[in-house]
C-alpha atoms as a PDB file:
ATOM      1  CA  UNK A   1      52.127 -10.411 -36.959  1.00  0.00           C
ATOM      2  CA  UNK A   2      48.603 -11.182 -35.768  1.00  0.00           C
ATOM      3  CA  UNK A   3      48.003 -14.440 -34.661  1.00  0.00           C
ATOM      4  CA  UNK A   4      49.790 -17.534 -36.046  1.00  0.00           C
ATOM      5  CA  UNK A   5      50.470 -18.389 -40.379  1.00  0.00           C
ATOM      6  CA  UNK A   6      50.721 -21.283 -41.985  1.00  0.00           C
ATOM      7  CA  UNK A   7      51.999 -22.145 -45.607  1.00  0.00           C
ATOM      8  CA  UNK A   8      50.458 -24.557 -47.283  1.00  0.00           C
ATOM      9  CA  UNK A   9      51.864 -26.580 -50.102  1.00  0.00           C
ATOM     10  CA  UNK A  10      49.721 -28.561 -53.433  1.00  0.00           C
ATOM     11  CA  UNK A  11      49.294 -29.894 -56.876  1.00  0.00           C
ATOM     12  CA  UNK A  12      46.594 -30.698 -58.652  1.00  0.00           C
ATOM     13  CA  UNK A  13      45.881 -32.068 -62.327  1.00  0.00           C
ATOM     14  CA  UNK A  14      44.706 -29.089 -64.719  1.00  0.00           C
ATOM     15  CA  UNK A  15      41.739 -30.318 -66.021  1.00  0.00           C
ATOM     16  CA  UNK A  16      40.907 -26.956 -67.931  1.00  0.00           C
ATOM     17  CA  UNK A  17      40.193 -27.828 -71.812  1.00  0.00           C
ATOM     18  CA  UNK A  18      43.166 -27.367 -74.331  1.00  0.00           C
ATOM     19  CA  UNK A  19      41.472 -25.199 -76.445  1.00  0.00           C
ATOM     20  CA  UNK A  20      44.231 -21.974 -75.949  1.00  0.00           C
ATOM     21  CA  UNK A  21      41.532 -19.448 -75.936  1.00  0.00           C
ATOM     22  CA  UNK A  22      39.560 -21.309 -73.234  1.00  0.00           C
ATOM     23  CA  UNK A  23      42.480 -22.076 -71.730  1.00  0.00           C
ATOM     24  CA  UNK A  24      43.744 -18.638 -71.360  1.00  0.00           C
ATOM     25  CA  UNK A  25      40.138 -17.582 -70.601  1.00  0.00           C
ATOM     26  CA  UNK A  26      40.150 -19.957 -67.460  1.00  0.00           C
ATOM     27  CA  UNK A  27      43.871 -18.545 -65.978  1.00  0.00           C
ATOM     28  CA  UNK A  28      42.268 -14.956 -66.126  1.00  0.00           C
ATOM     29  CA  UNK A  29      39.518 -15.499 -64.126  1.00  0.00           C
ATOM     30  CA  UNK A  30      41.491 -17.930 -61.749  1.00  0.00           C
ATOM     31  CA  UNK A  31      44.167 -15.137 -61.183  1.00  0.00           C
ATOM     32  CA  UNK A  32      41.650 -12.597 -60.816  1.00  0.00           C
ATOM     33  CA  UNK A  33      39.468 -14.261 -58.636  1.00  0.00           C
ATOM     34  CA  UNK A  34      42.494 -15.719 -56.158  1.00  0.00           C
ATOM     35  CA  UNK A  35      43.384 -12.058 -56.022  1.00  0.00           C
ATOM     36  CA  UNK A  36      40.442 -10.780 -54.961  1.00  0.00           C
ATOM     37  CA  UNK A  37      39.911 -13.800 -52.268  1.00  0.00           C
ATOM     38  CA  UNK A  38      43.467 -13.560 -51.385  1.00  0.00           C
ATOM     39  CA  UNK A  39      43.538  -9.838 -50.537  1.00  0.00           C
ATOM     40  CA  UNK A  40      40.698 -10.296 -48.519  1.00  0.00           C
ATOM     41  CA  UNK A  41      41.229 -13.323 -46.634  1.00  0.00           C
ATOM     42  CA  UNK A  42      45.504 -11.970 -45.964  1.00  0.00           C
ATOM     43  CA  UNK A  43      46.813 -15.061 -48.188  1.00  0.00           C
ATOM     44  CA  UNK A  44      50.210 -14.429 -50.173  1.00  0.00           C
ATOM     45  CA  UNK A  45      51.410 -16.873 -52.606  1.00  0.00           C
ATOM     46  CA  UNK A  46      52.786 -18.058 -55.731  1.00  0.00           C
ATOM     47  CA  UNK A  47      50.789 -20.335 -58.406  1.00  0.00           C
ATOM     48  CA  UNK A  48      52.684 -22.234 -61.076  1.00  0.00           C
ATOM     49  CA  UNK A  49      50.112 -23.646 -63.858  1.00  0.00           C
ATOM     50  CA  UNK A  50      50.882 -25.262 -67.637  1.00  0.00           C
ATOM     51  CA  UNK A  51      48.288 -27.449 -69.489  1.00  0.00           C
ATOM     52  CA  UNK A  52      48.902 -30.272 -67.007  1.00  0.00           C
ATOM     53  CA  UNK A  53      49.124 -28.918 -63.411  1.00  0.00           C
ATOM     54  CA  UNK A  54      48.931 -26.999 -60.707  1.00  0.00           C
ATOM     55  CA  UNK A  55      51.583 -26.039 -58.173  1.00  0.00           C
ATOM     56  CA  UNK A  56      50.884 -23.474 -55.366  1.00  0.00           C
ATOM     57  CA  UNK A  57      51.676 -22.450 -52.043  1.00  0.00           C
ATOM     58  CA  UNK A  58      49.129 -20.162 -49.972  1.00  0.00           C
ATOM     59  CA  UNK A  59      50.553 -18.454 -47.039  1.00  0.00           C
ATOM     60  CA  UNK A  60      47.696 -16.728 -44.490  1.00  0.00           C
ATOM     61  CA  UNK A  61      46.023 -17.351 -41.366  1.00  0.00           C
ATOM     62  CA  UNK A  62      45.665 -21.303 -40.702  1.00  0.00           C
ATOM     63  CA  UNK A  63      41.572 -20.551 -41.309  1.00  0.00           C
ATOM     64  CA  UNK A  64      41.972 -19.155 -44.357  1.00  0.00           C
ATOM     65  CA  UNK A  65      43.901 -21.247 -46.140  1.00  0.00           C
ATOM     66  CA  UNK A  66      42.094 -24.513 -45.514  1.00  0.00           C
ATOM     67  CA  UNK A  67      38.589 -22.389 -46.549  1.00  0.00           C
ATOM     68  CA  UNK A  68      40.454 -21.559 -49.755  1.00  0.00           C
ATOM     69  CA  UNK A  69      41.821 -25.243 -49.681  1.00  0.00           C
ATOM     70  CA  UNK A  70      38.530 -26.364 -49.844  1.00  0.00           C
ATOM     71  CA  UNK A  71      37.344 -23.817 -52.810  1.00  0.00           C
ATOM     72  CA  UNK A  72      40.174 -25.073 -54.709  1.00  0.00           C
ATOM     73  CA  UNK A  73      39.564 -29.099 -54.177  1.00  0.00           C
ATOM     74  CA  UNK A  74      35.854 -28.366 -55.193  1.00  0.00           C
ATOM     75  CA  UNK A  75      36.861 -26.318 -58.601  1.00  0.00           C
ATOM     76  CA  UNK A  76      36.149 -29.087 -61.448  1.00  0.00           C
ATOM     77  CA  UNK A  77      39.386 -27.073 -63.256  1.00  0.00           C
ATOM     78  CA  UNK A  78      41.482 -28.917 -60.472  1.00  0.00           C
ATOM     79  CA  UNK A  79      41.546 -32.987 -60.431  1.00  0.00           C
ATOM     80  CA  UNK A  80      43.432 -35.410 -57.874  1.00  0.00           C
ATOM     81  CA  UNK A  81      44.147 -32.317 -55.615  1.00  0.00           C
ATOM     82  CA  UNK A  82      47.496 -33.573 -53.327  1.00  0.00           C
ATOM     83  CA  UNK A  83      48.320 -31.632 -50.047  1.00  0.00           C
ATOM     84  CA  UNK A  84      52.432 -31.823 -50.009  1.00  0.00           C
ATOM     85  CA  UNK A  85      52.604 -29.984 -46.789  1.00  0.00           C
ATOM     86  CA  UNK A  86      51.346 -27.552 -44.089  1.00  0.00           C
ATOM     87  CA  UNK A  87      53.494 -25.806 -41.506  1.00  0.00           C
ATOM     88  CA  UNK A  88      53.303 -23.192 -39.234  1.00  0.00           C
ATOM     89  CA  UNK A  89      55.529 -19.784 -40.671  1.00  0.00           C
ATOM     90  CA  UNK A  90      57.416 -17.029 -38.793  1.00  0.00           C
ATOM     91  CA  UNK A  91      57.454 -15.060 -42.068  1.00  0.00           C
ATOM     92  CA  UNK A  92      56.005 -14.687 -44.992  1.00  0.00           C
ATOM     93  CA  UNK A  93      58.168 -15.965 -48.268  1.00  0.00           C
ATOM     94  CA  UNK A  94      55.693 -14.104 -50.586  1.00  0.00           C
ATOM     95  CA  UNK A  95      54.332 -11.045 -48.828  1.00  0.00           C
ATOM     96  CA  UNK A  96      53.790  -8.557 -51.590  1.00  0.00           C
ATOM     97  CA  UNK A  97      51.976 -11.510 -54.136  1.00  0.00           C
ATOM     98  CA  UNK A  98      48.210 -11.630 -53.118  1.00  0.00           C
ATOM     99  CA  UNK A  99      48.687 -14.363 -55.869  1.00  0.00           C
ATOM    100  CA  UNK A 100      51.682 -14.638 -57.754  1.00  0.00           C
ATOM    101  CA  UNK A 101      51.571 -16.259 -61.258  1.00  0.00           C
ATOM    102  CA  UNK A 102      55.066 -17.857 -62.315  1.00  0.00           C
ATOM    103  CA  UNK A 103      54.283 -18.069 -66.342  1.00  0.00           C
ATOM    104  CA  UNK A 104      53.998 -14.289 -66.906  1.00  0.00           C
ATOM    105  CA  UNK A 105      57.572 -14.278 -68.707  1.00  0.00           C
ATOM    106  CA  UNK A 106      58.461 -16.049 -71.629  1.00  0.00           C
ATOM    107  CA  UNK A 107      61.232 -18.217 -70.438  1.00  0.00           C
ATOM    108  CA  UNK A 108      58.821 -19.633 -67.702  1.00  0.00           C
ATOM    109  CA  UNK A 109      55.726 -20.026 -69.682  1.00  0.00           C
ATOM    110  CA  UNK A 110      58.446 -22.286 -72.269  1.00  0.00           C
ATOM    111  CA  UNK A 111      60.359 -24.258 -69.298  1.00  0.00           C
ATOM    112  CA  UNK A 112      57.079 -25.117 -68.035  1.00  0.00           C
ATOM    113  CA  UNK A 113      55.311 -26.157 -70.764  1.00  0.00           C
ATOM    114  CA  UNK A 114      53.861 -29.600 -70.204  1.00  0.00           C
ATOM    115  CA  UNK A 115      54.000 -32.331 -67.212  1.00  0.00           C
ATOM    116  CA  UNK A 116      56.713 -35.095 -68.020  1.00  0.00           C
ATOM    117  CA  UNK A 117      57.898 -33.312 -71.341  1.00  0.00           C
ATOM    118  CA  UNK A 118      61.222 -32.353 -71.866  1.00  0.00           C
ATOM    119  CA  UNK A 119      61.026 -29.869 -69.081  1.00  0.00           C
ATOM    120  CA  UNK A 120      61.122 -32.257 -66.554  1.00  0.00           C
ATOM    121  CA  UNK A 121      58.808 -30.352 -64.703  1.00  0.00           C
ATOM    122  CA  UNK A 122      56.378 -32.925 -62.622  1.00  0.00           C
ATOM    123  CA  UNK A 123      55.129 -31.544 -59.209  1.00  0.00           C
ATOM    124  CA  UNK A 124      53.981 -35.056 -58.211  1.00  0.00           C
ATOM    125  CA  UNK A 125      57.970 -35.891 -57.929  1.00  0.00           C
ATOM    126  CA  UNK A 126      58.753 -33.091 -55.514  1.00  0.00           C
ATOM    127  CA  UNK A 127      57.865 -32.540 -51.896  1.00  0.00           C
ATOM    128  CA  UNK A 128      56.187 -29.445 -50.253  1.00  0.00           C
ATOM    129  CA  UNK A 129      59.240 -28.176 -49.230  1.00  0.00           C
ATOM    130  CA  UNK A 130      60.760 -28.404 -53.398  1.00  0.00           C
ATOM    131  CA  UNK A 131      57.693 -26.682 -54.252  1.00  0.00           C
ATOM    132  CA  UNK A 132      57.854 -23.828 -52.187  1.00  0.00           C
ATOM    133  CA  UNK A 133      61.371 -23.056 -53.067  1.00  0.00           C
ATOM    134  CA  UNK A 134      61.432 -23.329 -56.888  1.00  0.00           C
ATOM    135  CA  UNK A 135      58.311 -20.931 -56.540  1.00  0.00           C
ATOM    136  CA  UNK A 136      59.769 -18.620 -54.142  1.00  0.00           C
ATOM    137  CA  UNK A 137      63.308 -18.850 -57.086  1.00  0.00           C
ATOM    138  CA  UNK A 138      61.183 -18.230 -59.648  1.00  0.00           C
ATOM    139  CA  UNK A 139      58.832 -15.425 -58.164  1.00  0.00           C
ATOM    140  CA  UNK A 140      62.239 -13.511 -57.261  1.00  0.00           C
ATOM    141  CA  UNK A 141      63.323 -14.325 -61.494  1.00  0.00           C
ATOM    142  CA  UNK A 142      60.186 -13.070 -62.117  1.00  0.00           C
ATOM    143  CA  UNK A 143      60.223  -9.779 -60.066  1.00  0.00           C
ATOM    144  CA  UNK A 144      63.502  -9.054 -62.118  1.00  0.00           C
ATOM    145  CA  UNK A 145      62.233  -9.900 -65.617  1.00  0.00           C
END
């Protein structure tokens, strides 16, 4: 490992229009630009979006992460941006997802559907540390699918 890694745990609103084909539109180029960044900059992670929010965790060089920190509080696509938590790692709980997307699979993308609903599913009710392991659960469900 060269020098010292961080994870770093948010949410944000999705402010992204409803409109499905914008919508769907918008998580293309957000995947494929993370990605690219990601690869780059030696961040791993997992993002978990629906039409209400935004739950990710970024794993990289302390540098990095806060640069694409920043990116991410000044997209207008994110709104009331909340940092859950940042720690210093020994190892990597993503290491082969420049960016992970939890949604790809059916069963996600439908027990994920909306903030509050019936799914339960409300990131501003869990801590980092709840983040980061549903994600890391669900990234391992999702390898499998």
């Amino acid at each position: 490992m060269t020098g010292s890694m961080y994870r770093l745990v948010y949410y944000s609103r999705n402010l992204i229009a409803s409109d499905e084909a914008l919508f769907a539109s918008n998580v293309e180029e957000i995947l494929a630009k993370s990605r690219f960044n990601n690869q780059r900059d030696e961040i791993t992670g997992a993002l978990l979006f629906n039409t209400g929010c935004f739950a990710q965790v970024l794993e990289g060089p302390l540098n990095k992460i806060e640069a694409a920190f920043e990116r991410i509080q000044q997209d207008e696509r994110h709104g009331d941006v909340s940092l859950l938590a940042l720690d210093r790692i020994y190892q990597r709980s993503f290491p082969n997802w420049a960016m992970g997307f939890i949604g790809n699979s059916a069963i996600h993308a439908k027990r994920f559907a909306g903030v509050g609903s019936s799914s339960g599913f409300d990131p501003s009710r869990l801590s980092g540390h709840e983040i980061h392991s549903l994600l890391k659960a669900l990234a391992i469900e999702e390898e499998a699918a």
